[in-house]
N, C-alpha and C. Protein backbone atom coordinates (compact mmCIF):
# COMPACT_ATOMS: atom_id res chain seq x y z
N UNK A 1 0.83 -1.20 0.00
CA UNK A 1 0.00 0.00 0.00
C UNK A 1 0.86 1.26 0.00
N UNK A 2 2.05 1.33 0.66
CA UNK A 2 2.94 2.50 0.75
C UNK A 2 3.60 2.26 -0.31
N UNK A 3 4.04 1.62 -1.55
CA UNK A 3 4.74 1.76 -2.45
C UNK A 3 3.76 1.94 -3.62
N UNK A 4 2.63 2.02 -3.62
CA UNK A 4 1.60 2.00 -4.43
C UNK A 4 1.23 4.12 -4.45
N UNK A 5 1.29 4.69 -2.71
CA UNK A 5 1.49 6.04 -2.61
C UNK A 5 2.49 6.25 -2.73
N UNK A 6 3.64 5.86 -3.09
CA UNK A 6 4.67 6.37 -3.38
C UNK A 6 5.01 6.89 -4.55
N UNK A 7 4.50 5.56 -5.55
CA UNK A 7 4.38 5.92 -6.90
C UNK A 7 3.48 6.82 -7.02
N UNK A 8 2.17 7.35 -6.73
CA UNK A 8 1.44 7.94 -6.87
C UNK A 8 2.10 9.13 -6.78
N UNK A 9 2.61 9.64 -5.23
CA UNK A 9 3.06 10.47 -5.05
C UNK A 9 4.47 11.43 -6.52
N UNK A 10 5.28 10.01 -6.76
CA UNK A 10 6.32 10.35 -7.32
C UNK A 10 5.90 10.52 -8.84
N UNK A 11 4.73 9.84 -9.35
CA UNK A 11 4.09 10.38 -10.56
C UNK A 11 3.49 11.67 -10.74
N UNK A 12 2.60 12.46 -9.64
CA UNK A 12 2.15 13.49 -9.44
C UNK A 12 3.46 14.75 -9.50
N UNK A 13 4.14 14.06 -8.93
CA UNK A 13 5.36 14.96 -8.54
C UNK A 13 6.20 15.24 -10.11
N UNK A 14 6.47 14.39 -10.63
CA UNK A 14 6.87 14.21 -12.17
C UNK A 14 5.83 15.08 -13.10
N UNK A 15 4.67 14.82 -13.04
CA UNK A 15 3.35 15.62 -13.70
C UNK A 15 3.71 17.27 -13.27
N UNK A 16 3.45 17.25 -12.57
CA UNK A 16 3.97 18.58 -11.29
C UNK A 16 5.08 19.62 -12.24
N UNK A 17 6.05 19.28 -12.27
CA UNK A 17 7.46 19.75 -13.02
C UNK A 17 7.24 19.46 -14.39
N UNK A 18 6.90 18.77 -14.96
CA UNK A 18 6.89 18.85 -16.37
C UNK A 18 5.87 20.09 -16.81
N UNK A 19 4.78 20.01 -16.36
CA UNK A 19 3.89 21.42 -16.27
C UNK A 19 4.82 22.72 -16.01
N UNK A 20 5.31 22.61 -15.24
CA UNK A 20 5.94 23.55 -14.65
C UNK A 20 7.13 24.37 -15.77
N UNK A 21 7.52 23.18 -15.99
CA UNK A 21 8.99 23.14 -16.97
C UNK A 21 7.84 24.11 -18.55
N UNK A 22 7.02 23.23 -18.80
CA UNK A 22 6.61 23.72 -20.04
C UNK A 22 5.90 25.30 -19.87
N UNK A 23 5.40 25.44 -18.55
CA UNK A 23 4.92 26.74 -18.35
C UNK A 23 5.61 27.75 -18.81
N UNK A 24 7.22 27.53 -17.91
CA UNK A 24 7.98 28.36 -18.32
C UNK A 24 8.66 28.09 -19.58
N UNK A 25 9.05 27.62 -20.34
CA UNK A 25 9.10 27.24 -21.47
C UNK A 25 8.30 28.15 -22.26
N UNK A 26 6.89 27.89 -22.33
CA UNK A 26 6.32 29.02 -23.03
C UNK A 26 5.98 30.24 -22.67
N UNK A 27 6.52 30.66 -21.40
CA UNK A 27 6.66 31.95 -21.07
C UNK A 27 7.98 32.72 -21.06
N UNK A 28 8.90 32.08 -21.27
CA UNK A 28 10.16 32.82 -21.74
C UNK A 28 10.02 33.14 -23.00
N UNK A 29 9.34 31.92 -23.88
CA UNK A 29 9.31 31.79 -25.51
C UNK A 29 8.60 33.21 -25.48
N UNK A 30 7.67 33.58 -24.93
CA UNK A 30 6.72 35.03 -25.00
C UNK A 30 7.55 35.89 -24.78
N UNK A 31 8.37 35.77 -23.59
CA UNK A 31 9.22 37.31 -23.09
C UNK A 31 10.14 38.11 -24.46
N UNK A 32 10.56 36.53 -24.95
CA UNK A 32 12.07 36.91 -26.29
C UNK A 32 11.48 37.27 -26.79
N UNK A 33 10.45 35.94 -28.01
CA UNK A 33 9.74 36.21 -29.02
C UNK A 33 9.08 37.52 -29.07
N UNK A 34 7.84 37.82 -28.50
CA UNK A 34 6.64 38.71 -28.51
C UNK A 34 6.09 39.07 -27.32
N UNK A 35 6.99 40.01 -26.59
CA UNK A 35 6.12 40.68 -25.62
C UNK A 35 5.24 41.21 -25.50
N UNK A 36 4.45 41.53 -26.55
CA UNK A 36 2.98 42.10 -26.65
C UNK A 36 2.30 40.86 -26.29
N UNK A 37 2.37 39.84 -26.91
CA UNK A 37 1.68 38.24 -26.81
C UNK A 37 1.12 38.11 -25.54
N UNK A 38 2.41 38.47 -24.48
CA UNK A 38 2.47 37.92 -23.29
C UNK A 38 1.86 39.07 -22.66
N UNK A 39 2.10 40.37 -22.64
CA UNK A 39 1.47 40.94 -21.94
C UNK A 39 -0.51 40.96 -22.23
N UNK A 40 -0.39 40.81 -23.26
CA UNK A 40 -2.05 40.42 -23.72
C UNK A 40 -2.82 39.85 -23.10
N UNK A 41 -1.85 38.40 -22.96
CA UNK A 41 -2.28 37.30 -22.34
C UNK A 41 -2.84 37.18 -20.89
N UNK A 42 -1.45 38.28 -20.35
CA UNK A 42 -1.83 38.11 -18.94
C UNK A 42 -2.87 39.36 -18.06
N UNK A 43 -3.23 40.21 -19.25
CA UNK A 43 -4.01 40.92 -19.29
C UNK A 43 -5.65 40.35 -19.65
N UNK A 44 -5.51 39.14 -20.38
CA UNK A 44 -6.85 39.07 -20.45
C UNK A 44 -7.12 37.79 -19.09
N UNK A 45 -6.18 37.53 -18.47
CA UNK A 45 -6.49 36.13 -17.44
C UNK A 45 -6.20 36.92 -16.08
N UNK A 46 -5.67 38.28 -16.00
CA UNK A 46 -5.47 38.12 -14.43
C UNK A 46 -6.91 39.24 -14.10
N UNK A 47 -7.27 40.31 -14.39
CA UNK A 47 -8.61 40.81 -14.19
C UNK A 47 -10.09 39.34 -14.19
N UNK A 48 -9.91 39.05 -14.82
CA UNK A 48 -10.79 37.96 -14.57
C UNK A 48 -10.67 36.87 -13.53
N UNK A 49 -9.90 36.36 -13.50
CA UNK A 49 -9.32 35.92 -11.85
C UNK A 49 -9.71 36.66 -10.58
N UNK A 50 -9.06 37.83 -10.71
CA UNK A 50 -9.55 38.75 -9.58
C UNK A 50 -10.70 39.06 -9.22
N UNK A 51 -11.92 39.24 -10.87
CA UNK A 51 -12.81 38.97 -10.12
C UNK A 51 -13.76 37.89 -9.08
N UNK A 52 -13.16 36.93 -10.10
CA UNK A 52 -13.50 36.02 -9.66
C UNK A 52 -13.28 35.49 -7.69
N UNK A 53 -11.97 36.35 -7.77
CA UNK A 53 -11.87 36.19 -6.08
C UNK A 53 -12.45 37.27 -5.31
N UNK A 54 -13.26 38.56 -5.98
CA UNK A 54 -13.75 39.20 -5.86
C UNK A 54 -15.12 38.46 -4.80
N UNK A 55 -15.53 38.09 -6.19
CA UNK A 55 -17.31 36.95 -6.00
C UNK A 55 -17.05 35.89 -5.19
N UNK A 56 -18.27 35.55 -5.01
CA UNK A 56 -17.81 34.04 -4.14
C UNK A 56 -17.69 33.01 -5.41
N UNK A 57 -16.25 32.15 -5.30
CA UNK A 57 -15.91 31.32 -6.09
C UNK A 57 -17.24 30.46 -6.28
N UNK A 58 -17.54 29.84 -5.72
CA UNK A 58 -18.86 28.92 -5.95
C UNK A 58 -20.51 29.32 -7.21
N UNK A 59 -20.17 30.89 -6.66
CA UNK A 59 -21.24 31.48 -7.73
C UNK A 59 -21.13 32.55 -8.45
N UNK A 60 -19.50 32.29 -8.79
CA UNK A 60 -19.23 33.62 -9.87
C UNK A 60 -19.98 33.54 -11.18
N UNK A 61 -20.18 32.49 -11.66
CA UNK A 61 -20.72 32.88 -13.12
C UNK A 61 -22.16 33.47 -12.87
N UNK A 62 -23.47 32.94 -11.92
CA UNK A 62 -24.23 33.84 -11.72
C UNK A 62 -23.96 35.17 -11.46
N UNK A 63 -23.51 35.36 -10.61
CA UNK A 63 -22.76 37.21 -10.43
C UNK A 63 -22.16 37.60 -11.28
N UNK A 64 -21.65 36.82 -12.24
CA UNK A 64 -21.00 37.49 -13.75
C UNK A 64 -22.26 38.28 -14.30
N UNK A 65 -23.13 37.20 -14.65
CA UNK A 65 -24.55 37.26 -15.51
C UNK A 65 -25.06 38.23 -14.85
N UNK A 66 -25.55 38.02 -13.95
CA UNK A 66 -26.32 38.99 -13.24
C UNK A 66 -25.89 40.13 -12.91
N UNK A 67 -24.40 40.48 -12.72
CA UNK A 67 -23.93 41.48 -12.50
C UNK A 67 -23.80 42.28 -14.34
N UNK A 68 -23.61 41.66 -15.17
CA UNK A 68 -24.03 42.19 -16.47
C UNK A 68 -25.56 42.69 -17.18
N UNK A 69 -26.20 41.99 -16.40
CA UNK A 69 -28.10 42.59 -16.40
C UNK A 69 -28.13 43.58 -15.61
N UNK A 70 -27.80 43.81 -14.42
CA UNK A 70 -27.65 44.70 -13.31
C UNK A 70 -26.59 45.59 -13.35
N UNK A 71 -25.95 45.96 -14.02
CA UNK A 71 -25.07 47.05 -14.17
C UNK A 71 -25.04 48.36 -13.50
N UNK A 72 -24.42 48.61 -12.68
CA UNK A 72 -24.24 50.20 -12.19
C UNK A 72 -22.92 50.42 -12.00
N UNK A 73 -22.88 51.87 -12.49
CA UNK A 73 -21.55 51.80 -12.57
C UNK A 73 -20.63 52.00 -11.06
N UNK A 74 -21.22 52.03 -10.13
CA UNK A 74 -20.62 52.33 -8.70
C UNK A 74 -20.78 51.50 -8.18
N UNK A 75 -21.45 50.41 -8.54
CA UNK A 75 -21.35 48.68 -7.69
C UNK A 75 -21.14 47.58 -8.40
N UNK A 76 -20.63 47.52 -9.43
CA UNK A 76 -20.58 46.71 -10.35
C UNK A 76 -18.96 46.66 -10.81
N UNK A 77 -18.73 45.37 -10.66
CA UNK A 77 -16.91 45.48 -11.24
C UNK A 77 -17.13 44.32 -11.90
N UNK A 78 -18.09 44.41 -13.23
CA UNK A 78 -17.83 43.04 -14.15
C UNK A 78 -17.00 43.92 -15.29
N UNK A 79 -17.09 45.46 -15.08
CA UNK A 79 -16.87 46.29 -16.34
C UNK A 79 -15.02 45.89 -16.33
N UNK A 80 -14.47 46.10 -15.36
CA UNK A 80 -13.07 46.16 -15.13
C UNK A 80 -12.57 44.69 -16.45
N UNK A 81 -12.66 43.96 -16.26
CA UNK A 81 -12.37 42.94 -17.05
C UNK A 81 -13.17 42.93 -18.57
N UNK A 82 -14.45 43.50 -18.87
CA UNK A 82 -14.48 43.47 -20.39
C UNK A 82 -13.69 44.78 -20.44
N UNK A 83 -13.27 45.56 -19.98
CA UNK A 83 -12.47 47.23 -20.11
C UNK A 83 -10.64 46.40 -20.68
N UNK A 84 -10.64 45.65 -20.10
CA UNK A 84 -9.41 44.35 -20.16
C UNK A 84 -9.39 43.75 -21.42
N UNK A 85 -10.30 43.43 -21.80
CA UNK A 85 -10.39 42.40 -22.26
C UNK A 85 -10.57 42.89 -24.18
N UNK A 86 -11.38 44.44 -23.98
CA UNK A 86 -11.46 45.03 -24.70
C UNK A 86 -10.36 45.71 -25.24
N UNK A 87 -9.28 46.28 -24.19
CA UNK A 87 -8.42 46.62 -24.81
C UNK A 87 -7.37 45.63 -25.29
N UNK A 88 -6.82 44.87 -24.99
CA UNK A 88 -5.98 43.52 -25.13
C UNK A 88 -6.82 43.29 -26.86
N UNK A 89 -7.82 43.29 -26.99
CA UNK A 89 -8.02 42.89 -27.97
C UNK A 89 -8.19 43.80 -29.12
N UNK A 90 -8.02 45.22 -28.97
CA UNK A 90 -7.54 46.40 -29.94
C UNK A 90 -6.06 46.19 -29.78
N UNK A 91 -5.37 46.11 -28.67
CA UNK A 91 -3.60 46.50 -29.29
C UNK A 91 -3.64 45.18 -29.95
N UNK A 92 -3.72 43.55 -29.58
CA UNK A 92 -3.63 42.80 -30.34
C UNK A 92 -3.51 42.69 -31.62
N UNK A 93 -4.83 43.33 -32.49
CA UNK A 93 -5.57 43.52 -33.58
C UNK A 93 -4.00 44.29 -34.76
N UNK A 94 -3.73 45.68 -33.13
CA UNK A 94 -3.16 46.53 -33.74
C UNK A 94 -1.33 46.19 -34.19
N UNK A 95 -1.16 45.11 -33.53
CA UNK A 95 0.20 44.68 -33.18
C UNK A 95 -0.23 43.70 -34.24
N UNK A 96 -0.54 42.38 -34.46
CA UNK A 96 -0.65 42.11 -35.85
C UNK A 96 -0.40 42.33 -36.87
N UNK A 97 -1.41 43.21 -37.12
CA UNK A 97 -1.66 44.00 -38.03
C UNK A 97 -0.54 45.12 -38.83
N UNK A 98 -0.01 45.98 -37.43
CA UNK A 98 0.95 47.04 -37.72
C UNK A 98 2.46 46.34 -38.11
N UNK A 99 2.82 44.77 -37.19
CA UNK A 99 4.01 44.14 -36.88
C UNK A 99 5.01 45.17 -36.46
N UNK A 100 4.51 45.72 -35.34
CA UNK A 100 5.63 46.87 -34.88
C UNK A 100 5.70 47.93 -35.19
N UNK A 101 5.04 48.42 -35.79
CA UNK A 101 5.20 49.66 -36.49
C UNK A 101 4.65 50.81 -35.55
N UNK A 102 4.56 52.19 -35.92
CA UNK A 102 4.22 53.16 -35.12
C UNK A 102 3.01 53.27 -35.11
N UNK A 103 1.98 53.17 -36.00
CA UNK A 103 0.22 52.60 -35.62
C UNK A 103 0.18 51.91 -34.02
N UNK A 104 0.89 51.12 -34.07
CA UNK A 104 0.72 50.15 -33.28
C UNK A 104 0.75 50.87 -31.92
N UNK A 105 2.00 51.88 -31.76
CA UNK A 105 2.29 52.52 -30.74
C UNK A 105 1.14 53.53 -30.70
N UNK A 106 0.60 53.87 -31.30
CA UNK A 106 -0.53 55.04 -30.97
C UNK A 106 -1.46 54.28 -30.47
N UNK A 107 -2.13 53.14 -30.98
CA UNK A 107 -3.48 52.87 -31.50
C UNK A 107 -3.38 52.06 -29.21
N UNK A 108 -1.94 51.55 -29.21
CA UNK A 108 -1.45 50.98 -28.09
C UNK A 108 -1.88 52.32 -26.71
N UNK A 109 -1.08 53.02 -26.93
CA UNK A 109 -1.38 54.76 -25.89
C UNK A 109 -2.98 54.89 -26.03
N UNK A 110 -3.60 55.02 -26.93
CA UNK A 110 -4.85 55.74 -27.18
C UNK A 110 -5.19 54.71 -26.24
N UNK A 111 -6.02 53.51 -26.56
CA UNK A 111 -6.12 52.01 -25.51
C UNK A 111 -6.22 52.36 -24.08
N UNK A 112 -4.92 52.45 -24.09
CA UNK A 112 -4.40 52.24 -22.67
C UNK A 112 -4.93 53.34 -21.97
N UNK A 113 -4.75 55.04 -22.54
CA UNK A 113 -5.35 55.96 -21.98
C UNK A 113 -6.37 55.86 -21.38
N UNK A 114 -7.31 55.90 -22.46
CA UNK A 114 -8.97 55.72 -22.41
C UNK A 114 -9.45 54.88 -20.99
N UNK A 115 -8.46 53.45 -21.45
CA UNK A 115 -9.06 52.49 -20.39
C UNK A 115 -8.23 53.37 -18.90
N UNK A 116 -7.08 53.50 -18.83
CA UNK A 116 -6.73 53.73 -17.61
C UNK A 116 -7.55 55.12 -17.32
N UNK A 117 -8.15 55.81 -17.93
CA UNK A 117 -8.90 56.74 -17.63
C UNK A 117 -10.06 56.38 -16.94
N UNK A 118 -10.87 55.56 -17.70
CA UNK A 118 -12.18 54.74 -17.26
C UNK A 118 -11.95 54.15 -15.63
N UNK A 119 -10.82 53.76 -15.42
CA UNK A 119 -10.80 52.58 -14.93
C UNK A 119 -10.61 53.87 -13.12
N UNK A 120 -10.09 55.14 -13.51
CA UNK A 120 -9.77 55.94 -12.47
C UNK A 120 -11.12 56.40 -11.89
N UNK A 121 -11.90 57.11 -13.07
CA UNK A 121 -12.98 57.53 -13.07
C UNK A 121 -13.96 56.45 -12.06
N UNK A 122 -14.01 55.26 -12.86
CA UNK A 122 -14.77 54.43 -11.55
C UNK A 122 -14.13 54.15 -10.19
N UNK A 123 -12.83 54.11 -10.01
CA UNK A 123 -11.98 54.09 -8.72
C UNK A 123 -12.86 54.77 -7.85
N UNK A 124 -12.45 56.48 -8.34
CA UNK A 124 -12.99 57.79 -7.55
C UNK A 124 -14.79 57.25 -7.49
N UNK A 125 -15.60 56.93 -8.17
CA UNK A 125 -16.76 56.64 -8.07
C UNK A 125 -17.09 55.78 -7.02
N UNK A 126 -16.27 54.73 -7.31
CA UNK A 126 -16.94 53.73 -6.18
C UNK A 126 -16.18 53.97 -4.36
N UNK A 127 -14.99 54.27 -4.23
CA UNK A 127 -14.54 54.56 -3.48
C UNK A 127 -14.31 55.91 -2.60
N UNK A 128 -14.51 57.36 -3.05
CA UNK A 128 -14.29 58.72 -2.28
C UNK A 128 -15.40 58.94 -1.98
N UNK A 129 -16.53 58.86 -2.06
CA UNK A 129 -18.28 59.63 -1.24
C UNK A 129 -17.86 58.25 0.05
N UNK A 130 -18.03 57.33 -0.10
CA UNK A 130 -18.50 56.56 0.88
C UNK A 130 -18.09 55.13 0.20
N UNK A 131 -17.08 53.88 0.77
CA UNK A 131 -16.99 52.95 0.30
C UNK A 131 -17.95 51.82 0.55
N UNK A 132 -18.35 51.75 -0.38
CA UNK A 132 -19.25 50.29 -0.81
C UNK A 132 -18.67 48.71 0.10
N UNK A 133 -17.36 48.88 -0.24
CA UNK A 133 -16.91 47.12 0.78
C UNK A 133 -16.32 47.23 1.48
N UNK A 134 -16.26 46.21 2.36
CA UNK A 134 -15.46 45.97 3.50
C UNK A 134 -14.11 46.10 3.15
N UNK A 135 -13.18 45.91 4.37
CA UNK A 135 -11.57 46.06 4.68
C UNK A 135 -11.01 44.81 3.54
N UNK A 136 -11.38 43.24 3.63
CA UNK A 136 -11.52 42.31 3.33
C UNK A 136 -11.51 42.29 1.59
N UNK A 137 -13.04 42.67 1.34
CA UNK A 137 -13.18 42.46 0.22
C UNK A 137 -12.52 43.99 -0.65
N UNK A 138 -12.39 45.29 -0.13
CA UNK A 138 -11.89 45.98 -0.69
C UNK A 138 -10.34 45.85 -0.73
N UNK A 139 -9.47 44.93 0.13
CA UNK A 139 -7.80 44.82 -0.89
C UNK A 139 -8.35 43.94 -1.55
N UNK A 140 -8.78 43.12 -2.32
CA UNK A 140 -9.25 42.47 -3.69
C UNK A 140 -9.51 43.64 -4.75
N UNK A 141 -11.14 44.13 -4.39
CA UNK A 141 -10.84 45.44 -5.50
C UNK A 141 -9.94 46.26 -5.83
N UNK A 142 -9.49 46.40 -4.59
CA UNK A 142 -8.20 47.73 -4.63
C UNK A 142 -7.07 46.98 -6.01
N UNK A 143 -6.97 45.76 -5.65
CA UNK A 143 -5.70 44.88 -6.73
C UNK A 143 -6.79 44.42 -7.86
N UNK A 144 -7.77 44.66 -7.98
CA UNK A 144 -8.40 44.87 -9.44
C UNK A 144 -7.98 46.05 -9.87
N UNK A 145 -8.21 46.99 -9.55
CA UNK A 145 -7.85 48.33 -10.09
C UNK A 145 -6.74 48.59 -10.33
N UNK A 146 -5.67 47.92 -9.47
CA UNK A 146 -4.38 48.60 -9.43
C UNK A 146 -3.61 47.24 -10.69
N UNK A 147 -4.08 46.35 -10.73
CA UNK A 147 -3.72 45.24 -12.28
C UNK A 147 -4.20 46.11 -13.29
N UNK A 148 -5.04 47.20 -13.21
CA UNK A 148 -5.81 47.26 -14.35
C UNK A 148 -5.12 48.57 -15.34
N UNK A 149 -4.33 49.23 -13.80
CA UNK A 149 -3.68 50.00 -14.87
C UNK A 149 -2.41 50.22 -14.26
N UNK A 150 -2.09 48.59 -14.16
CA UNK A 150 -0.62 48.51 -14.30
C UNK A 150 -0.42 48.15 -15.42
N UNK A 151 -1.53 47.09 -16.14
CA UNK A 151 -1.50 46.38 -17.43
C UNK A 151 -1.24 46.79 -18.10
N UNK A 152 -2.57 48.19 -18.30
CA UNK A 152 -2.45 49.52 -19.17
C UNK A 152 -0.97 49.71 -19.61
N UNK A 153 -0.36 50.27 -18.24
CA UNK A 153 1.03 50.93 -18.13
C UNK A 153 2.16 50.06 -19.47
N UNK A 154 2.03 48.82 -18.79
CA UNK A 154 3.04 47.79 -19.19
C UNK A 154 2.50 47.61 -20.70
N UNK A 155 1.22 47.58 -21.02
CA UNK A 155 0.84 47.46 -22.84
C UNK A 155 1.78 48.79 -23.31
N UNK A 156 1.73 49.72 -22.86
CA UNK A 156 2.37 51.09 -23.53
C UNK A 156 3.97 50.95 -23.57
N UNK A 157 4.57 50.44 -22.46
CA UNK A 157 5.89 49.87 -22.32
C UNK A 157 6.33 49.06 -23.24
N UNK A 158 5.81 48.16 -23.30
CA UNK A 158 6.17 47.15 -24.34
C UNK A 158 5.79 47.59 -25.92
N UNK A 159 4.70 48.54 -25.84
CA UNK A 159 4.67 48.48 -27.31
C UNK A 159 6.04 50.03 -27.73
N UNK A 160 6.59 50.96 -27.08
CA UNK A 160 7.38 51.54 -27.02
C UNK A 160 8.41 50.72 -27.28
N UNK A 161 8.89 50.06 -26.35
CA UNK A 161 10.12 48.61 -26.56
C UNK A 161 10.08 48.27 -28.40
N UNK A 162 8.91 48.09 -28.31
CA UNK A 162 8.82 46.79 -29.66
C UNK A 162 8.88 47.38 -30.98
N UNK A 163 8.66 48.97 -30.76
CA UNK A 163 8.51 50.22 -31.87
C UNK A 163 10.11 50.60 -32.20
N UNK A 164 10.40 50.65 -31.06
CA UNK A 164 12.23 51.14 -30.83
C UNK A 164 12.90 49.71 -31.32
N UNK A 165 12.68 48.54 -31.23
CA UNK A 165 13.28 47.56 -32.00
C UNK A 165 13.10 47.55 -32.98
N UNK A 166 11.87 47.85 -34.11
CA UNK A 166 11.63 47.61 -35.38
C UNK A 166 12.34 48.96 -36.32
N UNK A 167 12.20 50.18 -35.37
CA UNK A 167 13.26 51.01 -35.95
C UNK A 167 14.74 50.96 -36.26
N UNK A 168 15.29 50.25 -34.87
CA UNK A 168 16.25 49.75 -34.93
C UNK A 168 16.88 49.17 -36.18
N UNK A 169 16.15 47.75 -36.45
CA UNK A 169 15.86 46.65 -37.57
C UNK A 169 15.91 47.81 -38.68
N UNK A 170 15.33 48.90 -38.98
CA UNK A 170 15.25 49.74 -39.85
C UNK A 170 16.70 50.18 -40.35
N UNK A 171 16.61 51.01 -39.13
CA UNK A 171 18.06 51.49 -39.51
C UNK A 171 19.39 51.07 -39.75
N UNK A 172 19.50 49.77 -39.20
CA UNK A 172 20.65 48.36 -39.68
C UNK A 172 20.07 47.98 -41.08
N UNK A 173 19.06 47.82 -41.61
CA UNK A 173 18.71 47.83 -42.90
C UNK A 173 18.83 48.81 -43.64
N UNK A 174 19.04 50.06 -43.13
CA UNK A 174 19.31 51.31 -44.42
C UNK A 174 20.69 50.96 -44.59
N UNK A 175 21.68 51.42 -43.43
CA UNK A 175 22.89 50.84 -43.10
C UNK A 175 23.38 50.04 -44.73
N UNK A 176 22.64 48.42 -44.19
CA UNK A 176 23.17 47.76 -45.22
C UNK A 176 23.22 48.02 -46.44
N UNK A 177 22.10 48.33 -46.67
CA UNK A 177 21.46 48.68 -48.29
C UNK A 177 22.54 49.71 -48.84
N UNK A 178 23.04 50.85 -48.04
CA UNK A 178 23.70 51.81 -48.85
C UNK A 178 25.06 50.86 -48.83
N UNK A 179 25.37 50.61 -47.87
CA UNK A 179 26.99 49.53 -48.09
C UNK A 179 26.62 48.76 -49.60
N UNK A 180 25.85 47.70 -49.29
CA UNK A 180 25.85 47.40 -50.63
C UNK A 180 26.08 48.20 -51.68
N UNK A 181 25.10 49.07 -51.75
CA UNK A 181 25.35 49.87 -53.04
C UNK A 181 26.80 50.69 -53.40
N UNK A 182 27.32 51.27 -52.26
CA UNK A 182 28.71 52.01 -51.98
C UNK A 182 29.00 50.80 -52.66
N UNK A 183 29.39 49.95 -52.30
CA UNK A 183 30.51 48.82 -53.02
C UNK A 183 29.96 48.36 -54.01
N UNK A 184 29.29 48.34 -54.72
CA UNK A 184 28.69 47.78 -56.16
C UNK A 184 28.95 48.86 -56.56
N UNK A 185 29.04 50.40 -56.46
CA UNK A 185 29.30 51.51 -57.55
C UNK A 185 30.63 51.77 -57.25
N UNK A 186 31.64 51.53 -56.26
CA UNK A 186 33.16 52.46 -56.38
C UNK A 186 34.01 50.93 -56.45
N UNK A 187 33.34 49.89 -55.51
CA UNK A 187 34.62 48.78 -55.74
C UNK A 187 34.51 48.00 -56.60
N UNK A 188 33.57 48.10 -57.49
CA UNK A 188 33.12 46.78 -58.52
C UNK A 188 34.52 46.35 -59.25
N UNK A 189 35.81 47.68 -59.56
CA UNK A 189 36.93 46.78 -60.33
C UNK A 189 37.77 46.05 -59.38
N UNK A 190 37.80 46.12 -58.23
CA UNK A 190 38.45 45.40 -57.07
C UNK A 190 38.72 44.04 -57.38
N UNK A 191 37.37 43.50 -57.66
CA UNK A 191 37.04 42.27 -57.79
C UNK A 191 37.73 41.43 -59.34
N UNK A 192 37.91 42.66 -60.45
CA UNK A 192 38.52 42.40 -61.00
C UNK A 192 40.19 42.23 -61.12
N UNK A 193 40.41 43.17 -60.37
CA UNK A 193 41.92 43.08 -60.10
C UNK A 193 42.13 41.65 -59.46
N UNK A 194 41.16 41.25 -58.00
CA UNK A 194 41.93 40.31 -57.40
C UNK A 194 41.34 38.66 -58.83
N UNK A 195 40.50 38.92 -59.26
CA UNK A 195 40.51 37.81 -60.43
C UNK A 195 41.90 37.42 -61.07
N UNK A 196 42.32 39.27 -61.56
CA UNK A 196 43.13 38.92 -62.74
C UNK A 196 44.06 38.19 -62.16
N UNK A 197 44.81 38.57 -61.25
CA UNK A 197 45.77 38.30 -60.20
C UNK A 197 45.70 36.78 -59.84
């Protein structure tokens, strides 16, 4: 019976780390590759989480629903995550689309503004007249709000980063292009000399 939990144990444990291993695996692959990817990503999964620890786990999807029929904007935090979810899915669109380019960086700021604007505007709403939740449940909201435009922050960061690399890429490509050409128009007999030779 104890070598039967053992294996159990030491299979779980194996399961355990290989997850683990591949997690990070594809989260480094995001950091190099495409930091927009990743920040997207974790923009569209951690507001939703939060609310979720917001609600009582057991009956968040009713309080999703219902909190989407019932909408106000001073008691209601289903908005915080489509505000998330909405923007993640304009810079996305725009990062695609642009592949780095300076669109991308505007269309990225404009986004982020708007939402981190929204997202203040309801702060001050639900919180300065008189707070709505407890000690408890308000550090939860408080770290909804404060993910929401850190996210913001970090979409604008990264798409700055990713604008300044593709320029980069630019300008090592003008670079080349005129080298080439410099040496195809002044050294082209070079090549003949070292032939003749």
């Amino acid at each position: 019976m104890a070598s039967t939990n053992e294996a159990l144990c030491c299979r779980a444990w194996r399961v355990a780390k290989t997850l683990f291993f591949i997690t990070n695996m594809l989260a480094s692959l995001l950091l190099v590759c495409a930091p927009p990817l990743l920040v997207v990503l974790v923009d569209l999964l951690l507001p939703s989480t939060l609310l979720v620890a917001v609600n009582d786990p057991a009956s968040s999807s009713p309080l999703f629903s219902s909190q989407l029929r019932e909408f106000r904007f001073r008691d209601s935090l289903v908005d915080l995550p489509l505000v998330s979810l909405t923007r993640s899915l304009l810079i996305l669109c725009s990062y695609l689309c642009c592949n780095g380019w300076e669109p991308y960086l505007g269309v990225t700021g404009v986004c982020a503004g708007a939402s981190a604007g929204y997202v203040l505007v309801k702060a001050i709403a639900m919180f300065w007249p008189d707070p709505v939740f407890g000690v408890k449940e308000g550090s939860r909201v408080e770290a909804l709000f404060l993910s929401s435009l850190t996210l913001a922050m970090a979409h604008v960061v990264v798409a700055y980063r990713t604008s300044c690399r593709e320029r980069r890429k630019l300008v090592v490509y003008k670079i080349d292009v005129e080298a080439v050409s410099l040496y195809n128009n002044e050294f082209h007999n070079y090549n003949k000399i070292t032939l003749s030779k």
